[in-house]
PDB file of N, CA and C in Angstrom:
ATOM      1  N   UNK A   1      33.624   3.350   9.430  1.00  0.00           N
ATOM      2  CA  UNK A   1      32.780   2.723   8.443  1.00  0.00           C
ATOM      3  C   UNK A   1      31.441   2.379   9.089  1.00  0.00           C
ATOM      4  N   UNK A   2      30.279   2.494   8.576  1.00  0.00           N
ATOM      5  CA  UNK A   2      29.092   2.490   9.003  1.00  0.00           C
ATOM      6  C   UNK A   2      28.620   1.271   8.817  1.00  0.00           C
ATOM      7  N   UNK A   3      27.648   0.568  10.017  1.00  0.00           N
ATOM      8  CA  UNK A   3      27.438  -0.628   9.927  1.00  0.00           C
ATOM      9  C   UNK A   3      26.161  -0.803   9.010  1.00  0.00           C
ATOM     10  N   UNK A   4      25.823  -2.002   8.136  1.00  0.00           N
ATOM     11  CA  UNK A   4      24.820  -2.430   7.533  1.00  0.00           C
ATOM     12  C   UNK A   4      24.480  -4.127   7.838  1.00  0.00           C
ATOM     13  N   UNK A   5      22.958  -3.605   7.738  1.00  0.00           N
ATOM     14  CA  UNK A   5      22.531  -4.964   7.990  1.00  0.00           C
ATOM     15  C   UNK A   5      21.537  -5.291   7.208  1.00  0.00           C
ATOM     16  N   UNK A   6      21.466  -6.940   6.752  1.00  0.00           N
ATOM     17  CA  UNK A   6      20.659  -7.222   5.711  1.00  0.00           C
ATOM     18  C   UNK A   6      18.730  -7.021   6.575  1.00  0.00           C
ATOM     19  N   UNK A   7      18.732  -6.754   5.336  1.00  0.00           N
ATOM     20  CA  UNK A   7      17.053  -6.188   5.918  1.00  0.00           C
ATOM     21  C   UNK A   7      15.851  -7.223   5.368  1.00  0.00           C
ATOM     22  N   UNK A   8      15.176  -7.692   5.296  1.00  0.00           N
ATOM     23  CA  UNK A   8      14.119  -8.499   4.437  1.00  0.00           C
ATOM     24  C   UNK A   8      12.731  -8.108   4.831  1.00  0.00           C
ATOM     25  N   UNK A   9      12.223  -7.334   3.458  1.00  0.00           N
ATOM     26  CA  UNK A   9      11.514  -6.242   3.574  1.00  0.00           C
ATOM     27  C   UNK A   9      10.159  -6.907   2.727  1.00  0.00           C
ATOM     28  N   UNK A  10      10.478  -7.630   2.179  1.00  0.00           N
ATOM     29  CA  UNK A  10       9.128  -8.276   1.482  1.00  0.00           C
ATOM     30  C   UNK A  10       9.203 -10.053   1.537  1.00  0.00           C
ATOM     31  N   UNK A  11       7.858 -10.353   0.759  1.00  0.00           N
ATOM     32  CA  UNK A  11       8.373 -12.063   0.534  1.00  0.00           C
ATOM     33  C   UNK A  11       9.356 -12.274  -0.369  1.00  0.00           C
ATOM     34  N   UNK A  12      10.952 -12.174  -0.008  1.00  0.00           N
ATOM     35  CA  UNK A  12      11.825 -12.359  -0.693  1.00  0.00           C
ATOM     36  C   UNK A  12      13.347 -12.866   0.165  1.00  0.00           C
ATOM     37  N   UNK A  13      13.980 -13.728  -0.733  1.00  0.00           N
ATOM     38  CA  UNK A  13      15.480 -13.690  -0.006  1.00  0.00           C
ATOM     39  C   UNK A  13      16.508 -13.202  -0.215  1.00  0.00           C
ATOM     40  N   UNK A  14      16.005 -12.043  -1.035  1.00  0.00           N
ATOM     41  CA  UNK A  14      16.870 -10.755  -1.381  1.00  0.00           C
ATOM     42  C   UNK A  14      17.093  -9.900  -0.185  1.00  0.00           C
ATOM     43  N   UNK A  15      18.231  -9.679   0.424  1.00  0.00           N
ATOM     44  CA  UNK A  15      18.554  -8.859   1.676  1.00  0.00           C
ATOM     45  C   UNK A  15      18.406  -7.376   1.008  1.00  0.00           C
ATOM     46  N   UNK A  16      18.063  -6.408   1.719  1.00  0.00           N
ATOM     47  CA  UNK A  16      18.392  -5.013   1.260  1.00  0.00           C
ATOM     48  C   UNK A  16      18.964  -4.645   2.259  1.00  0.00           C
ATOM     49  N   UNK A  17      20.295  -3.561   1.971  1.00  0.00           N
ATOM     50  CA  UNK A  17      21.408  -3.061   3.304  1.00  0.00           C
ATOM     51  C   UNK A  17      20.523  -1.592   3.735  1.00  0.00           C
ATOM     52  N   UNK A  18      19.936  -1.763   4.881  1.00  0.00           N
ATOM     53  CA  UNK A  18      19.883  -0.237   5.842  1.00  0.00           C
ATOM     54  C   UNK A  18      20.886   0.266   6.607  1.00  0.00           C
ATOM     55  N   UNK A  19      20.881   1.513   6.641  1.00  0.00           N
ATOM     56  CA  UNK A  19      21.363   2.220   7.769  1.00  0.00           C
ATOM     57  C   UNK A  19      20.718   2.031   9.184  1.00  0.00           C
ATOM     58  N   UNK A  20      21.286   1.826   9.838  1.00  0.00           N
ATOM     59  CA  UNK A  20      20.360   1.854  10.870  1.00  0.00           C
ATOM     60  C   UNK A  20      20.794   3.543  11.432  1.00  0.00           C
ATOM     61  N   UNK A  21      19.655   4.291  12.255  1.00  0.00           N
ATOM     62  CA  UNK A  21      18.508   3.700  12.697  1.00  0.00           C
ATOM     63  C   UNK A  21      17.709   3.958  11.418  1.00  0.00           C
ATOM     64  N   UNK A  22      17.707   4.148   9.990  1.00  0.00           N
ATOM     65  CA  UNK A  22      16.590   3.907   9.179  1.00  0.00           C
ATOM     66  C   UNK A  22      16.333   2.789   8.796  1.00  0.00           C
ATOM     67  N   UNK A  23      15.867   1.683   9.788  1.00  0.00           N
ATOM     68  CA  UNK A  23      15.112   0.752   8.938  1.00  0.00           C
ATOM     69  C   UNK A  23      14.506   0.917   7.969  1.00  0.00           C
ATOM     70  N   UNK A  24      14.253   0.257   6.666  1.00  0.00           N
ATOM     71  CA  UNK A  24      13.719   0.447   5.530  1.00  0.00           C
ATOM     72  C   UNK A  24      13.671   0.969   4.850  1.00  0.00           C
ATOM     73  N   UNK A  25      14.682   2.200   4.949  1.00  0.00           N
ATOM     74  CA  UNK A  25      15.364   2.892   4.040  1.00  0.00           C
ATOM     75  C   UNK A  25      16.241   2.185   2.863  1.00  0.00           C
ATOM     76  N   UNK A  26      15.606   2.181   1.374  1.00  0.00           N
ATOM     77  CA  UNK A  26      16.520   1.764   0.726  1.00  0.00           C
ATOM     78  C   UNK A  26      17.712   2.352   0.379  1.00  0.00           C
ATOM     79  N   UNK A  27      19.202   1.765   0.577  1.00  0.00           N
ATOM     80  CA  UNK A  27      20.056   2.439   0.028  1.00  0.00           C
ATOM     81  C   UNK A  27      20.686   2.340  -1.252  1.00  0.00           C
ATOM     82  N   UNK A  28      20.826   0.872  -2.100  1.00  0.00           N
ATOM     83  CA  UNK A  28      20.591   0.917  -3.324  1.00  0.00           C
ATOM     84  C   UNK A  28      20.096  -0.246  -3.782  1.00  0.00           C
ATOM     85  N   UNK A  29      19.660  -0.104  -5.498  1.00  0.00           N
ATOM     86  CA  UNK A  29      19.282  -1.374  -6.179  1.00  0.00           C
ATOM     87  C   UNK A  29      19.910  -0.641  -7.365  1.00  0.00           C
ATOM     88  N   UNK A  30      20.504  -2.295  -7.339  1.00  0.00           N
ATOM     89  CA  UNK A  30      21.236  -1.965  -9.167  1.00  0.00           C
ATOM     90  C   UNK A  30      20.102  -2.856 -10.388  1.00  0.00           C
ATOM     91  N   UNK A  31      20.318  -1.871 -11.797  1.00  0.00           N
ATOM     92  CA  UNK A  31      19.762  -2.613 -12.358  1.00  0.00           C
ATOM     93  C   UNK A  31      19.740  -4.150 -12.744  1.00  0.00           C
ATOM     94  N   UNK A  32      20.987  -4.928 -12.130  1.00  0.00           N
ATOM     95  CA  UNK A  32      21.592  -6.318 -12.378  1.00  0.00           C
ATOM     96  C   UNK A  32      20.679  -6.720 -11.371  1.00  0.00           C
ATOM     97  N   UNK A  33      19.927  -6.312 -10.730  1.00  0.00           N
ATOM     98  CA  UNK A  33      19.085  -7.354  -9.847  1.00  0.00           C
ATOM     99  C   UNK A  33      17.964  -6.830 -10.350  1.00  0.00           C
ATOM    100  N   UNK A  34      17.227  -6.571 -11.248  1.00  0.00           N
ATOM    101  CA  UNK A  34      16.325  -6.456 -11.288  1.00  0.00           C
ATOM    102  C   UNK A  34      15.689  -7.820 -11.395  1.00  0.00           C
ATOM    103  N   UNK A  35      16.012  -8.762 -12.596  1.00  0.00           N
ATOM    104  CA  UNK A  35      14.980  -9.925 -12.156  1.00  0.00           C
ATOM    105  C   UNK A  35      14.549 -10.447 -10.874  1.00  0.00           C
ATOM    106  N   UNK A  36      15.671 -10.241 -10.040  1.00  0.00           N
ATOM    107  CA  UNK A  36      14.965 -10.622  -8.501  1.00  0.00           C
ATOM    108  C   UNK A  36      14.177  -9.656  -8.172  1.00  0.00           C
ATOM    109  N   UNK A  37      14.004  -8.332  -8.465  1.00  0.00           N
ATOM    110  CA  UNK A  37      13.725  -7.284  -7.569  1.00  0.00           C
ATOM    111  C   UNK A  37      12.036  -7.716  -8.234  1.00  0.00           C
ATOM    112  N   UNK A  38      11.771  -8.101  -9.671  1.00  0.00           N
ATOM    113  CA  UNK A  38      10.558  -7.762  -9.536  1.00  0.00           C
ATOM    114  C   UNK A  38       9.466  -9.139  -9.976  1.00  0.00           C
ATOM    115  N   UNK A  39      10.385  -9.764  -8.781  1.00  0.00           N
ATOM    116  CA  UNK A  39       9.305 -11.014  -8.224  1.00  0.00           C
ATOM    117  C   UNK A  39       9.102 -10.296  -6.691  1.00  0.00           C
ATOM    118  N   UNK A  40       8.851  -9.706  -6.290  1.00  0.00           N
ATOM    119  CA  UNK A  40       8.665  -8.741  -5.163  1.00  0.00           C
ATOM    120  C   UNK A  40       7.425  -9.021  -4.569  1.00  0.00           C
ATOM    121  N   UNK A  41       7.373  -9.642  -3.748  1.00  0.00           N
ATOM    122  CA  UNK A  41       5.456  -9.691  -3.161  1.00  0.00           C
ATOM    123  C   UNK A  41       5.639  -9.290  -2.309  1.00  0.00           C
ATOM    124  N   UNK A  42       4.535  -8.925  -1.639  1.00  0.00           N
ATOM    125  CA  UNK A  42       3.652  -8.565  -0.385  1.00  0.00           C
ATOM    126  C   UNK A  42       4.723  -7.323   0.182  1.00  0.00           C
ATOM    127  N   UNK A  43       4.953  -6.712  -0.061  1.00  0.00           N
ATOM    128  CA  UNK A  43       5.878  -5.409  -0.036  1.00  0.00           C
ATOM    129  C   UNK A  43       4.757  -4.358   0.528  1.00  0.00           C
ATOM    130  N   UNK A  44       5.176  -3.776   1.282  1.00  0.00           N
ATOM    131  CA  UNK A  44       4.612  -2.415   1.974  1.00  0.00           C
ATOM    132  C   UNK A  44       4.562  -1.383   0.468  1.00  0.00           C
ATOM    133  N   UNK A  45       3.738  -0.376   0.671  1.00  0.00           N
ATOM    134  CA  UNK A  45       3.501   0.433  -0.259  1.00  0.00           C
ATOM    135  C   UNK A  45       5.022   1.196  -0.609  1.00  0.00           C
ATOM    136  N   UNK A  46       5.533   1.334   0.881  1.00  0.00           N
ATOM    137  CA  UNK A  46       6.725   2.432   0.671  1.00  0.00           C
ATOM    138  C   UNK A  46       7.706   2.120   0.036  1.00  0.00           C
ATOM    139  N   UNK A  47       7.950   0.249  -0.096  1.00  0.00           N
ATOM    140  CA  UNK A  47       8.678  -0.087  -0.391  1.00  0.00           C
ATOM    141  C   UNK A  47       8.572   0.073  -2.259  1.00  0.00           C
ATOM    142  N   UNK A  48       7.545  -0.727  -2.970  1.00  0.00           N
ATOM    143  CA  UNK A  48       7.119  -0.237  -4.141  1.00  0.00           C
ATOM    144  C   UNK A  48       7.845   0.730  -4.769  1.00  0.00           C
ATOM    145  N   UNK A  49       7.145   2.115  -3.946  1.00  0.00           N
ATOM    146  CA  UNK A  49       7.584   3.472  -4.321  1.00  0.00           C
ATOM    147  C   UNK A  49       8.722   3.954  -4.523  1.00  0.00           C
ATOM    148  N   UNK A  50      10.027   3.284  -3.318  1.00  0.00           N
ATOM    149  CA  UNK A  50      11.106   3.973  -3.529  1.00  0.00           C
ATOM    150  C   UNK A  50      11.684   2.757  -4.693  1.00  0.00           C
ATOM    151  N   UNK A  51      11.206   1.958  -4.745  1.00  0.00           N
ATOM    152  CA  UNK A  51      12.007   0.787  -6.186  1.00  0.00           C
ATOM    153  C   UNK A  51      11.314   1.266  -7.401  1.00  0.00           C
ATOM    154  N   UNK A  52      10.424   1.888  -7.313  1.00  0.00           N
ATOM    155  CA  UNK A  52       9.728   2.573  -8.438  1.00  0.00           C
ATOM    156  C   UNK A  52      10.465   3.340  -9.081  1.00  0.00           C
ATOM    157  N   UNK A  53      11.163   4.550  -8.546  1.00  0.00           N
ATOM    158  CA  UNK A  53      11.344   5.691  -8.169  1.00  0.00           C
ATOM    159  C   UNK A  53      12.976   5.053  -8.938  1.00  0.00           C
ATOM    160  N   UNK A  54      13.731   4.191  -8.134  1.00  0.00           N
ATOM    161  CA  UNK A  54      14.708   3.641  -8.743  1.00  0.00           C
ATOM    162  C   UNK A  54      14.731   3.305  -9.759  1.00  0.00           C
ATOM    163  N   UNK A  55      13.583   2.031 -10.400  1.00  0.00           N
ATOM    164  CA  UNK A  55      13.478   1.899 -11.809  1.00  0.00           C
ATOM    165  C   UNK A  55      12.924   2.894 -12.782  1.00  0.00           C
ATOM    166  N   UNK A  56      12.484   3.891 -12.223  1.00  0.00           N
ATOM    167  CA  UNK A  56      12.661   5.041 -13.140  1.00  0.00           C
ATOM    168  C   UNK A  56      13.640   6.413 -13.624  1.00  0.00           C
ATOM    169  N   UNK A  57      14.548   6.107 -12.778  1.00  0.00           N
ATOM    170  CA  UNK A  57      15.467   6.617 -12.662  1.00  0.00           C
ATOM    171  C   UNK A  57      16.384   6.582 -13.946  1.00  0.00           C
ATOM    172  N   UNK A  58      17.300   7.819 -14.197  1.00  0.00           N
ATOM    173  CA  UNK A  58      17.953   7.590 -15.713  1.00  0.00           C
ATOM    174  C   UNK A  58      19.386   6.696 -15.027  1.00  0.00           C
ATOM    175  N   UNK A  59      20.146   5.915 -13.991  1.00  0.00           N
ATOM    176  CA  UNK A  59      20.635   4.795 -13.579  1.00  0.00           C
ATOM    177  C   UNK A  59      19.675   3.447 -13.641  1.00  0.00           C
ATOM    178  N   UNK A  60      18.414   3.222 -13.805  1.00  0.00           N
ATOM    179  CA  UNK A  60      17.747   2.050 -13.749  1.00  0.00           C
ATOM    180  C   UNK A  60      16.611   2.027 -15.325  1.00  0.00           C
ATOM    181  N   UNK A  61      16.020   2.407 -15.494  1.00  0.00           N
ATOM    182  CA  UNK A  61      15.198   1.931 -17.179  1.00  0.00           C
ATOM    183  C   UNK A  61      14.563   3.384 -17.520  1.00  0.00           C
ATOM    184  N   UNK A  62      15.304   4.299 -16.713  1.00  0.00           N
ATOM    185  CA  UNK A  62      14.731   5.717 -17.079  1.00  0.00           C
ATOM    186  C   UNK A  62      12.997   6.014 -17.320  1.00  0.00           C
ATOM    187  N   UNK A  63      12.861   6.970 -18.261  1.00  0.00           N
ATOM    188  CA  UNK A  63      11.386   7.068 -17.959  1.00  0.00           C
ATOM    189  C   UNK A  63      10.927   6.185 -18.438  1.00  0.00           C
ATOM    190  N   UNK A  64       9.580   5.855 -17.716  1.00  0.00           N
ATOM    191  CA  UNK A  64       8.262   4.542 -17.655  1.00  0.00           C
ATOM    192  C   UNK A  64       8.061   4.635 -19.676  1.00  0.00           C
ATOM    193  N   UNK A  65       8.063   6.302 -19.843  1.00  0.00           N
ATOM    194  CA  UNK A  65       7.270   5.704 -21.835  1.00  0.00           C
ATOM    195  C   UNK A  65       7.846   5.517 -22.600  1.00  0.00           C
ATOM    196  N   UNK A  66       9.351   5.204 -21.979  1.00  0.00           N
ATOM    197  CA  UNK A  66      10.640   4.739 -23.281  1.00  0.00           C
ATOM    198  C   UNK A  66      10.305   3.350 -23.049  1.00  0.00           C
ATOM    199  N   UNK A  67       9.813   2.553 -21.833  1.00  0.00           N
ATOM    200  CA  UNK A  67       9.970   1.144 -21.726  1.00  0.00           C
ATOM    201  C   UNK A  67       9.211   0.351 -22.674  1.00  0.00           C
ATOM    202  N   UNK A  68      10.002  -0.583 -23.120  1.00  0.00           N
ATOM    203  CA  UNK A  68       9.903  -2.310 -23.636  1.00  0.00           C
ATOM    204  C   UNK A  68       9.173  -2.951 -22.484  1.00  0.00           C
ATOM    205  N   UNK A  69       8.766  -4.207 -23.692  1.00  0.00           N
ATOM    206  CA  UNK A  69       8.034  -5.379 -23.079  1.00  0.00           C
ATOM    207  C   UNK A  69       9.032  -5.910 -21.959  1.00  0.00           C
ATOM    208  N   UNK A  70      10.171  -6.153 -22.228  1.00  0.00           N
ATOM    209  CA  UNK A  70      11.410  -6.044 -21.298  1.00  0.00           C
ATOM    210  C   UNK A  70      11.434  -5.759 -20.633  1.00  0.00           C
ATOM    211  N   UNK A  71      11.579  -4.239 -20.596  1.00  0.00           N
ATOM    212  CA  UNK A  71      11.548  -3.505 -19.182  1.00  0.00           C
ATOM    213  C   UNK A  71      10.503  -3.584 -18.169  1.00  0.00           C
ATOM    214  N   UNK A  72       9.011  -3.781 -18.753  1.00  0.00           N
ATOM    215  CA  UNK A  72       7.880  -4.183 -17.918  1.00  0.00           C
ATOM    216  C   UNK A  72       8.134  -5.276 -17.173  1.00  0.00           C
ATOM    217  N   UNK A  73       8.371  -6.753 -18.194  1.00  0.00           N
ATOM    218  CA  UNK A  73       8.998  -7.381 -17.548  1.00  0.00           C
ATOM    219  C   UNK A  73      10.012  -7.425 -16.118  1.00  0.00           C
ATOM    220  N   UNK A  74      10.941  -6.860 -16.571  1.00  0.00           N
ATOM    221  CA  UNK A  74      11.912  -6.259 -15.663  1.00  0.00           C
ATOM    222  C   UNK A  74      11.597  -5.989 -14.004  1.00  0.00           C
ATOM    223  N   UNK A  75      10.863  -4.869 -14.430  1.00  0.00           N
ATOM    224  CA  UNK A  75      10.363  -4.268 -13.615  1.00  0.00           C
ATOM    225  C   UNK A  75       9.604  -4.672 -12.575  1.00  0.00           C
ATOM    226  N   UNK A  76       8.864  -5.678 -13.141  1.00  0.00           N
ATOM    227  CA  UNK A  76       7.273  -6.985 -12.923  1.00  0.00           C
ATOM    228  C   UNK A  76       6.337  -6.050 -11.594  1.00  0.00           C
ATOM    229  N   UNK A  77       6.772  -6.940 -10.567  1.00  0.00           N
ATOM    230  CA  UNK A  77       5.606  -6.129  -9.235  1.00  0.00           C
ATOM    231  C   UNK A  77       6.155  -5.087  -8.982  1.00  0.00           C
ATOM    232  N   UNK A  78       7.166  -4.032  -8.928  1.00  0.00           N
ATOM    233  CA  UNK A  78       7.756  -3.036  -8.805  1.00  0.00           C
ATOM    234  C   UNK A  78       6.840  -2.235  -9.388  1.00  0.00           C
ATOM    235  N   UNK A  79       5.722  -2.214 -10.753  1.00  0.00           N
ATOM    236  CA  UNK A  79       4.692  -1.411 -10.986  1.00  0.00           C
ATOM    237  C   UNK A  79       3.593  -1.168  -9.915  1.00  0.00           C
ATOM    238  N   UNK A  80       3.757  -1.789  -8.949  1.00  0.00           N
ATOM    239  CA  UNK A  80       3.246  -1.288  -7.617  1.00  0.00           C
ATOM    240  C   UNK A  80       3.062   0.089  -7.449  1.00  0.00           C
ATOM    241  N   UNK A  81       4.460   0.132  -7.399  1.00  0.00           N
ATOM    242  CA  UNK A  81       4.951   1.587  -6.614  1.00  0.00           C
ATOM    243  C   UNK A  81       5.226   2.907  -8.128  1.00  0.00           C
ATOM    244  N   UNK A  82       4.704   2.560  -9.063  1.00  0.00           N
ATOM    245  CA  UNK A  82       4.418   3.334  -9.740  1.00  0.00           C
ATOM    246  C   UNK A  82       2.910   4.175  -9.918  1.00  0.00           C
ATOM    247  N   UNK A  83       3.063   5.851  -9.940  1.00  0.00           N
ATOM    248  CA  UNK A  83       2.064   6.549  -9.713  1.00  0.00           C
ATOM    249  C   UNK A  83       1.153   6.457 -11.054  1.00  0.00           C
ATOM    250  N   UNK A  84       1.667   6.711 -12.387  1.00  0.00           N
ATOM    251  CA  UNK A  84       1.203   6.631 -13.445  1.00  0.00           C
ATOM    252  C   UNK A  84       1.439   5.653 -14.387  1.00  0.00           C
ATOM    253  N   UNK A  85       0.866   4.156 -14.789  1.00  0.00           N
ATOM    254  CA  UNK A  85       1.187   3.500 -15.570  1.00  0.00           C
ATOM    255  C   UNK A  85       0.773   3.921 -16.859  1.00  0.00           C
ATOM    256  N   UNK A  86      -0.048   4.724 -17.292  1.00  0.00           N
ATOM    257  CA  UNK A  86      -0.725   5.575 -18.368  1.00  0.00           C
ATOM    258  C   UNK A  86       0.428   5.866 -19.263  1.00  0.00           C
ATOM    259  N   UNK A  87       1.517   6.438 -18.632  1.00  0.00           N
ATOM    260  CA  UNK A  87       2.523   6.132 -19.598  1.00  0.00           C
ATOM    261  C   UNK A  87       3.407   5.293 -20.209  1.00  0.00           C
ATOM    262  N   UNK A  88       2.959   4.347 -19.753  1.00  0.00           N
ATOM    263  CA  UNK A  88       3.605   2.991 -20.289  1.00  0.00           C
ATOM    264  C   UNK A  88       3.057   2.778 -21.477  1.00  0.00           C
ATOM    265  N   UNK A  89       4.412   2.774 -22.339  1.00  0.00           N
ATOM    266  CA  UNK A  89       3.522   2.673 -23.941  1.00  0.00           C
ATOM    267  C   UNK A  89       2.611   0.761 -24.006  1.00  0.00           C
ATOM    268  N   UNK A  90       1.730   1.149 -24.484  1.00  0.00           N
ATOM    269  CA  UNK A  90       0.441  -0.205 -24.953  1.00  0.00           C
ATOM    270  C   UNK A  90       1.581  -1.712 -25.176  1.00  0.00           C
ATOM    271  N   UNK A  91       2.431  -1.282 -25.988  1.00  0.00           N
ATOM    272  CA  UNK A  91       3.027  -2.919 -26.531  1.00  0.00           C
ATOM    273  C   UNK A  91       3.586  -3.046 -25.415  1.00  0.00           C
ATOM    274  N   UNK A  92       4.753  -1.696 -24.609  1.00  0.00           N
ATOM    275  CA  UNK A  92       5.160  -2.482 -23.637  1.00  0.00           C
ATOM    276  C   UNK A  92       4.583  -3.551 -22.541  1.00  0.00           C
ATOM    277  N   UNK A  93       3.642  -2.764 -22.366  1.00  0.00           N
ATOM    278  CA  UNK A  93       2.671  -3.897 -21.438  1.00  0.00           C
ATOM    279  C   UNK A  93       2.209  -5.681 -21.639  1.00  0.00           C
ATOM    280  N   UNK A  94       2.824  -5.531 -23.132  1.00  0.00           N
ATOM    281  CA  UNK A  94       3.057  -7.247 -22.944  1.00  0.00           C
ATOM    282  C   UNK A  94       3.867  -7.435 -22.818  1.00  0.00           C
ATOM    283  N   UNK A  95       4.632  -7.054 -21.877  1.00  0.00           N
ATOM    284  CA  UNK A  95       5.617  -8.007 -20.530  1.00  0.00           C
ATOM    285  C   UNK A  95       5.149  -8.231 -19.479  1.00  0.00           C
ATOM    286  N   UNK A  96       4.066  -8.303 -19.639  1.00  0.00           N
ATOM    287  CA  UNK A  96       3.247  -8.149 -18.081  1.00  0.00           C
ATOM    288  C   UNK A  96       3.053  -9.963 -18.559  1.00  0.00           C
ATOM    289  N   UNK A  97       3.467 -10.728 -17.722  1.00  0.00           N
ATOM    290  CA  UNK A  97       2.959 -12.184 -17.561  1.00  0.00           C
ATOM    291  C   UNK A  97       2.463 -12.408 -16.549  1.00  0.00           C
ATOM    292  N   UNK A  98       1.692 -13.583 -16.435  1.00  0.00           N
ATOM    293  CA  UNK A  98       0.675 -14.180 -15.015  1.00  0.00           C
ATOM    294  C   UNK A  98       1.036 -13.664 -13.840  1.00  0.00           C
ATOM    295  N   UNK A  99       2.312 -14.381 -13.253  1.00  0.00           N
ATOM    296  CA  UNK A  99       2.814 -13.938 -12.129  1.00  0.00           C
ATOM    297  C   UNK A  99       3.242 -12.500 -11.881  1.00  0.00           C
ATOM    298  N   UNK A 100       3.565 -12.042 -12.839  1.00  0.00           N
ATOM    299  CA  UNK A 100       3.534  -9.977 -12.525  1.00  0.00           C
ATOM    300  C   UNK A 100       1.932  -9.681 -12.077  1.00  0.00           C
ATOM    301  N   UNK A 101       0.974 -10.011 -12.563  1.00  0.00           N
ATOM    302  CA  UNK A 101      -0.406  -9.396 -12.588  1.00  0.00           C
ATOM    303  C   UNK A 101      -0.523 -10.131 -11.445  1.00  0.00           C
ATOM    304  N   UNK A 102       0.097 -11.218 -10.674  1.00  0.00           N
ATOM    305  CA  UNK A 102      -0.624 -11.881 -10.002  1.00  0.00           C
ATOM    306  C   UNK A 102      -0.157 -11.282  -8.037  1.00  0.00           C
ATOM    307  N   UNK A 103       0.499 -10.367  -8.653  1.00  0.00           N
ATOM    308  CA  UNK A 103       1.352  -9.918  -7.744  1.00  0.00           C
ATOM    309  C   UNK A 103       0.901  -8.322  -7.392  1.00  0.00           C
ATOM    310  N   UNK A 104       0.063  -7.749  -8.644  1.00  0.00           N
ATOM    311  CA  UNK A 104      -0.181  -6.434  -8.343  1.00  0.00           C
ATOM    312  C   UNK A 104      -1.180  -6.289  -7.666  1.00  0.00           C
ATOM    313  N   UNK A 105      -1.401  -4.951  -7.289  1.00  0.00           N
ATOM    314  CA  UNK A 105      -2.498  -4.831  -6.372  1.00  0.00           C
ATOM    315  C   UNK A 105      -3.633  -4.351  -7.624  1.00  0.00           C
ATOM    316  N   UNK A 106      -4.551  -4.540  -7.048  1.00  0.00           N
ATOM    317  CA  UNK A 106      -5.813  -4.465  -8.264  1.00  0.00           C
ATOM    318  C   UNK A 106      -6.028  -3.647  -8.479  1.00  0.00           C
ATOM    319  N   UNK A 107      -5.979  -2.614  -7.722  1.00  0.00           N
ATOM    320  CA  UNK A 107      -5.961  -0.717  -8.342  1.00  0.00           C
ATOM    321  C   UNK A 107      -4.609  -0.591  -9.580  1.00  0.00           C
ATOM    322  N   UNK A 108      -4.092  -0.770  -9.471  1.00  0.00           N
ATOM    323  CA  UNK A 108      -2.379  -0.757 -10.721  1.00  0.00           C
ATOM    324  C   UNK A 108      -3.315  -0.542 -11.778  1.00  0.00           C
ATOM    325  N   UNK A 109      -4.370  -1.647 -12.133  1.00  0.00           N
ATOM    326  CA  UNK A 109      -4.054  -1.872 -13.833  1.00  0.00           C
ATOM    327  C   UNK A 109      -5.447  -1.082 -14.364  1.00  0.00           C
ATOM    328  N   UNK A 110      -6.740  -0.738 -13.241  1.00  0.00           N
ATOM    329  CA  UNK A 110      -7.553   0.198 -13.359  1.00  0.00           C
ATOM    330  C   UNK A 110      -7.741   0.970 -14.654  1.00  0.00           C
TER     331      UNK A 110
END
C-alpha cells in the first residue's frame, strides 16, 4: 500500500493526499468538498488548473456553460484555474460574491 501524506498547498486547512515523490500532484477532489475547495487562496497557478480541470469534469459540475449561480458559487476561487470563463453563462455569474472576486486574480474577470 502506498504511502500518503497530507499536503497543504494553499491558504487552507484542507490537507490534499500526494504521492510522493509527486509533491503537488493532486490525486483527488470530490465534489462534497467543494465548499471548502473554493475558499482557496493564494494557490499556485498549477494548483487552480488541475481543480479547474476537476470541476469541470463530467464527475465534478461538468462543462463551465451548463453552470448555475451555484455552481459558480461552488466553484468560487477555483475560477482561477479556469482557461475560458466566456463560457460561463451571464446569470450564472451571480454566484460570484465579494469574497470569490476577492480572491481572483485580476486577469479572470477581464
Amino acid at each position: 500500500m502506498p504511502s500518503y501524506k497530507p499536503l497543504f498547498l494553499c491558504e487552507t486547512t484542507i490537507p490534499f493526499c500526494v504521492k510522493p515523490p509527486f509533491i503537488g500532484m493532486l490525486i483527488h477532489v470530490s465534489r462534497d468538498a467543494a465548499a471548502e475547495l473554493s475558499t482557496l487562496k493564494a494557490c499556485p497557478t498549477e494548483v487552480y488548473e488541475a481543480l479547474a480541470l476537476l470541476a469541470t469534469d463530467v464527475k465534478g459540475f461538468n462543462n463551465p456553460s451548463t453552470w448555475t449561480n451555484t455552481q459558480v458559487t461552488a466553484v468560487g476561487c477555483v475560477l482561477n484555474g479556469l482557461t475560458n470563463l466566456e463560457q460561463i453563462p451571464a446569470k450564472a455569474m451571480e454566484g460570484l460574491t465579494s469574497s470569490i472576486v476577492a480572491c481572483l486574480n485580476p486577469t479572470v474577470l477581464q
